[in-house]
Protein backbone atom coordinates (compact mmCIF):
# COMPACT_ATOMS: atom_id res chain seq x y z
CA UNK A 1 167.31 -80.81 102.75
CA UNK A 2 170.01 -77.69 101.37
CA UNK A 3 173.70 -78.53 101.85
CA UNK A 4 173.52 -75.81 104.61
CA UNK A 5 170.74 -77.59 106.39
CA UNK A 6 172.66 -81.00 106.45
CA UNK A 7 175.68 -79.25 107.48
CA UNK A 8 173.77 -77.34 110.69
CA UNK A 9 171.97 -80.52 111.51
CA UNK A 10 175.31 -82.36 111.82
CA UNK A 11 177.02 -80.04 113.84
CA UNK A 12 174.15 -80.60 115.99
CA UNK A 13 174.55 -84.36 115.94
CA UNK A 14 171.08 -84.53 114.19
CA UNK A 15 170.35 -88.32 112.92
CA UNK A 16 168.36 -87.32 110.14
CA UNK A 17 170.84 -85.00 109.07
CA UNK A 18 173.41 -87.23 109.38
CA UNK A 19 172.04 -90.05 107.82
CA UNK A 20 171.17 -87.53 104.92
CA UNK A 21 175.00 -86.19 104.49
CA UNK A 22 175.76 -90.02 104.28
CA UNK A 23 173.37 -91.33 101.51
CA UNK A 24 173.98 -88.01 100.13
CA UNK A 25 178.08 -88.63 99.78
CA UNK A 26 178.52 -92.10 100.41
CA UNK A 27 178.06 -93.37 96.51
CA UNK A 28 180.95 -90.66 95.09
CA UNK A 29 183.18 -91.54 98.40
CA UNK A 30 182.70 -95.17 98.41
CA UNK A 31 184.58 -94.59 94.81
CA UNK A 32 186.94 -92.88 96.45
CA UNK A 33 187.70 -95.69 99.19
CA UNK A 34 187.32 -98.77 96.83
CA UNK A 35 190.64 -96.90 94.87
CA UNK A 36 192.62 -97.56 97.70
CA UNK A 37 191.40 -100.76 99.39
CA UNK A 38 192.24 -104.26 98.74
CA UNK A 39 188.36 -105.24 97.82
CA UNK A 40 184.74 -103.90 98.27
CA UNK A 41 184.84 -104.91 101.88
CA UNK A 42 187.75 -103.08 102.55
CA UNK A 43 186.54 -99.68 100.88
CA UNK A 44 183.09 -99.96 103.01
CA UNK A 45 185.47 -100.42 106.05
CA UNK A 46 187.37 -97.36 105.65
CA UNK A 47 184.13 -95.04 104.10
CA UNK A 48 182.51 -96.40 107.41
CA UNK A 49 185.23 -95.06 109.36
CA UNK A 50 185.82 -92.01 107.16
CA UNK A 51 182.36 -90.72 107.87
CA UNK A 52 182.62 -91.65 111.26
CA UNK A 53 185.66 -89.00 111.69
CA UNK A 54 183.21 -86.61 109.36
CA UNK A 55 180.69 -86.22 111.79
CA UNK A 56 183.30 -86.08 114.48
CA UNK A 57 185.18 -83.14 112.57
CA UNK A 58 182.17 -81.46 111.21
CA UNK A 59 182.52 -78.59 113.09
CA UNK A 60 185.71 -78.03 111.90
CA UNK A 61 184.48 -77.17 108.40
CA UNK A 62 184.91 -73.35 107.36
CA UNK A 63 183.24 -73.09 104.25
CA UNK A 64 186.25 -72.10 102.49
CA UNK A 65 185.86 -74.74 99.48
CA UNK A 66 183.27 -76.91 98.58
CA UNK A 67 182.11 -79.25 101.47
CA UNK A 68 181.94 -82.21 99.12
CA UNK A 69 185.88 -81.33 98.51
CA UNK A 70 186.03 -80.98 102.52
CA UNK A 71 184.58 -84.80 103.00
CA UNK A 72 186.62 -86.13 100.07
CA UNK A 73 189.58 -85.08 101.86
CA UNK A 74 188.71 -86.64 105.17
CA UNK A 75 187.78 -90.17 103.57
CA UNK A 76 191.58 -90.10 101.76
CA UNK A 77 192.91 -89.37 104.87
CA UNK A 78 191.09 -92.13 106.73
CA UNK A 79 191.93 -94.19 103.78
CA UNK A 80 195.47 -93.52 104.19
CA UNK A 81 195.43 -93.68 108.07
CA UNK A 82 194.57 -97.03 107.48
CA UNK A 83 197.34 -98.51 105.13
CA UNK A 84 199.35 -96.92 107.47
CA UNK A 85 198.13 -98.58 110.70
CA UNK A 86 197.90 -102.02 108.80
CA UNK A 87 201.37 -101.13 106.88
CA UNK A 88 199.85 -102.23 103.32
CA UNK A 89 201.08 -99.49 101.63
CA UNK A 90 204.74 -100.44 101.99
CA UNK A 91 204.36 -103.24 99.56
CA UNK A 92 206.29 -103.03 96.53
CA UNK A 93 206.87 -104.43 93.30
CA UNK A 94 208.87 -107.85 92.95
CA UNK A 95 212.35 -107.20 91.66
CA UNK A 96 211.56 -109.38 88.36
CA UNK A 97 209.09 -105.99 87.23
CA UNK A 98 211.93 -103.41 88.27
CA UNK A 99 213.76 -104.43 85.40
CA UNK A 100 211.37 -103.57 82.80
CA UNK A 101 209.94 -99.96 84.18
CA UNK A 102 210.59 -97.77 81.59
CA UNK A 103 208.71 -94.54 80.77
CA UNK A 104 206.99 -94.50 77.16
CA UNK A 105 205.95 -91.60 75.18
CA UNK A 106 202.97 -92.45 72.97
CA UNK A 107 199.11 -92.11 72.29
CA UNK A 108 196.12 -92.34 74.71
CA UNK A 109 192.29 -92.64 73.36
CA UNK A 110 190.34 -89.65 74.53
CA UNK A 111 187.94 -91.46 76.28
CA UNK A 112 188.89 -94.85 78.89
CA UNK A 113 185.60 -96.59 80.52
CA UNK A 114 186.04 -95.67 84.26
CA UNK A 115 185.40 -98.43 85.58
CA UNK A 116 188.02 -100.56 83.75
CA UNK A 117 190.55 -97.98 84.33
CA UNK A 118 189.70 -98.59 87.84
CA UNK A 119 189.88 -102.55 88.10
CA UNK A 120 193.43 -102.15 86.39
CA UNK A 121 194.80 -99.48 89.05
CA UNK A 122 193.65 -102.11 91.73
CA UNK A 123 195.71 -104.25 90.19
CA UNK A 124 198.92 -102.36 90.97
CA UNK A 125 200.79 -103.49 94.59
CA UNK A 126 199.00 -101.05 96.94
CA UNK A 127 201.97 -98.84 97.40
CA UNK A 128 202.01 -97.81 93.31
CA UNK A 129 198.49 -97.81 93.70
CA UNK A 130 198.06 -95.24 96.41
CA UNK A 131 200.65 -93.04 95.32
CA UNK A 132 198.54 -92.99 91.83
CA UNK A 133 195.61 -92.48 93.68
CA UNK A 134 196.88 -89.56 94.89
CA UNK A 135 199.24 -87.75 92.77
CA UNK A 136 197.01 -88.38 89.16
CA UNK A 137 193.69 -88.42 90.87
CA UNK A 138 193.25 -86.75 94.03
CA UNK A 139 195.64 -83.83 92.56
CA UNK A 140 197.95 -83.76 95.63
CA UNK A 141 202.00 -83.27 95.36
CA UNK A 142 205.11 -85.54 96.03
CA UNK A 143 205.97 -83.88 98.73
CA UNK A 144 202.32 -83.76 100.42
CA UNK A 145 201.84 -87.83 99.20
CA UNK A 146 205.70 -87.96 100.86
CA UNK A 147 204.25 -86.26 104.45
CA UNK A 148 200.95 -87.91 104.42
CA UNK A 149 203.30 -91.79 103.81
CA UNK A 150 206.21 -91.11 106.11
CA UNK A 151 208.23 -91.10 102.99
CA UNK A 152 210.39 -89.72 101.15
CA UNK A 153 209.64 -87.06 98.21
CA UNK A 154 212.10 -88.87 95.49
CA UNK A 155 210.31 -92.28 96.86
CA UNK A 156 206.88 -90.65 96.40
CA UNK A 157 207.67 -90.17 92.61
CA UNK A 158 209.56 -93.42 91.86
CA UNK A 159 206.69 -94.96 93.54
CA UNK A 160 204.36 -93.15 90.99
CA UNK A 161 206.38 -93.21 87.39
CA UNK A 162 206.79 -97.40 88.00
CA UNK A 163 202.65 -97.36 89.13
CA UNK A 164 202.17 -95.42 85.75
CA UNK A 165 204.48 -98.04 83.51
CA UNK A 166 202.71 -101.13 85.40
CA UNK A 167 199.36 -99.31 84.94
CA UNK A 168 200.07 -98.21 81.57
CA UNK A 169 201.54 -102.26 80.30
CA UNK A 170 198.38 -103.28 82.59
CA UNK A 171 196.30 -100.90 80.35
CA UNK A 172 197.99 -102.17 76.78
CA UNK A 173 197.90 -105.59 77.94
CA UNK A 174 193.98 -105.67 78.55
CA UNK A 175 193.60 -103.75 75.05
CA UNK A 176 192.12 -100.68 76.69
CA UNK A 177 194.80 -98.53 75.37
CA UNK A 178 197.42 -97.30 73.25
CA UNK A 179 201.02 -96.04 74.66
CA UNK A 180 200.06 -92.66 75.88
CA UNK A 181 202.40 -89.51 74.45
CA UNK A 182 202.85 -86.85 77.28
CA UNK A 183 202.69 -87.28 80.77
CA UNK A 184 199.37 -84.54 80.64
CA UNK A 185 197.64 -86.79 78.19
CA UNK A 186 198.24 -89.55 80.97
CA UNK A 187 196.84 -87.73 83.75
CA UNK A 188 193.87 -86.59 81.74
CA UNK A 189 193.48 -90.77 80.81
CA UNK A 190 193.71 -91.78 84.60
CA UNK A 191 191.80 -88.76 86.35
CA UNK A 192 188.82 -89.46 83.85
CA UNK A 193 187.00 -91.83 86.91
């Protein structure tokens, strides 16, 4: 089935269409979800309920973009919509780590398996974590991360340069890597998933 066909058939509220879209996406977006969620269970919660608002909003896709782009932003969305409701992402770091947040400047391997990247950012407090998730990987600004969190911009990017000093000591710690040297050298590290 073309992307097109899928696309028509869910507009239509066409099972095999929609079951398609959904083993289709639901591997890359699963990704996506287990990022923000406290554990696997979690992530299959909130990709459940992301497609569910999919093929509820499906008709509401333009084709301006890439429709894989369109559903990506829907699951972070849900995914956020549900920290929110459950007020996880408030959570912050215990005073006794405060103290030693500092921003380093030094090297980053090219290359960072994925998935151990992936197991250390889910070991930030989920409010670093989701701001990570999506300033360095989801590409979107401090003020849209600030609108989408009911808070502030200037908390949006404390929030992020302590996640990126936890994540990057996290990182050192577990011998994955060296200090990185520029913040673009970071973002390459992190947004290689």
């Amino acid at each position: 089935m073309t992307e097109e066909a899928i696309l028509k058939g869910c507009v239509r509220n066409d099972a095999a269409a929609q079951r398609e879209l959904y083993n289709q996406y639901s591997p890359k977006m699963l990704a996506v979800c287990y990022r923000f969620a406290h554990n696997r269970e979690d992530a299959e919660d909130m990709l459940q309920e992301g497609f569910i608002k999919v093929f509820t909003q499906i008709h509401s896709f333009e084709n301006r973009g890439s429709f894989e782009g369109w559903i990506r932003r829907v699951i972070v969305h849900t995914c956020i919509n549900i920290l929110k409701k459950n007020k996880k992402f408030n959570e912050s770091v215990d005073l006794i780590h405060a103290t030693r947040l500092q921003v380093r400047e030094d090297s980053v391997p090219a290359v960072i398996q994925a998935k151990q990247v992936v197991e250390c950012i889910r070991m930030l407090p989920i409010g670093y974590r989701t701001v990570l998730n999506l300033y360095a990987v989801e590409g979107y600004s401090h003020r849209e991360i600030a609108h989408m969190l009911d808070i502030e911009e200037s908390t949006s990017r404390s929030q992020y340069t302590r996640a990126k000093v936890m994540l990057e000591d996290i990182l050192v710690r577990k011998k994955i890597l060296t200090r990185p040297r520029s913040e673009a050298d970071w973002l390459a590290a992190v947004a290689q998933r």
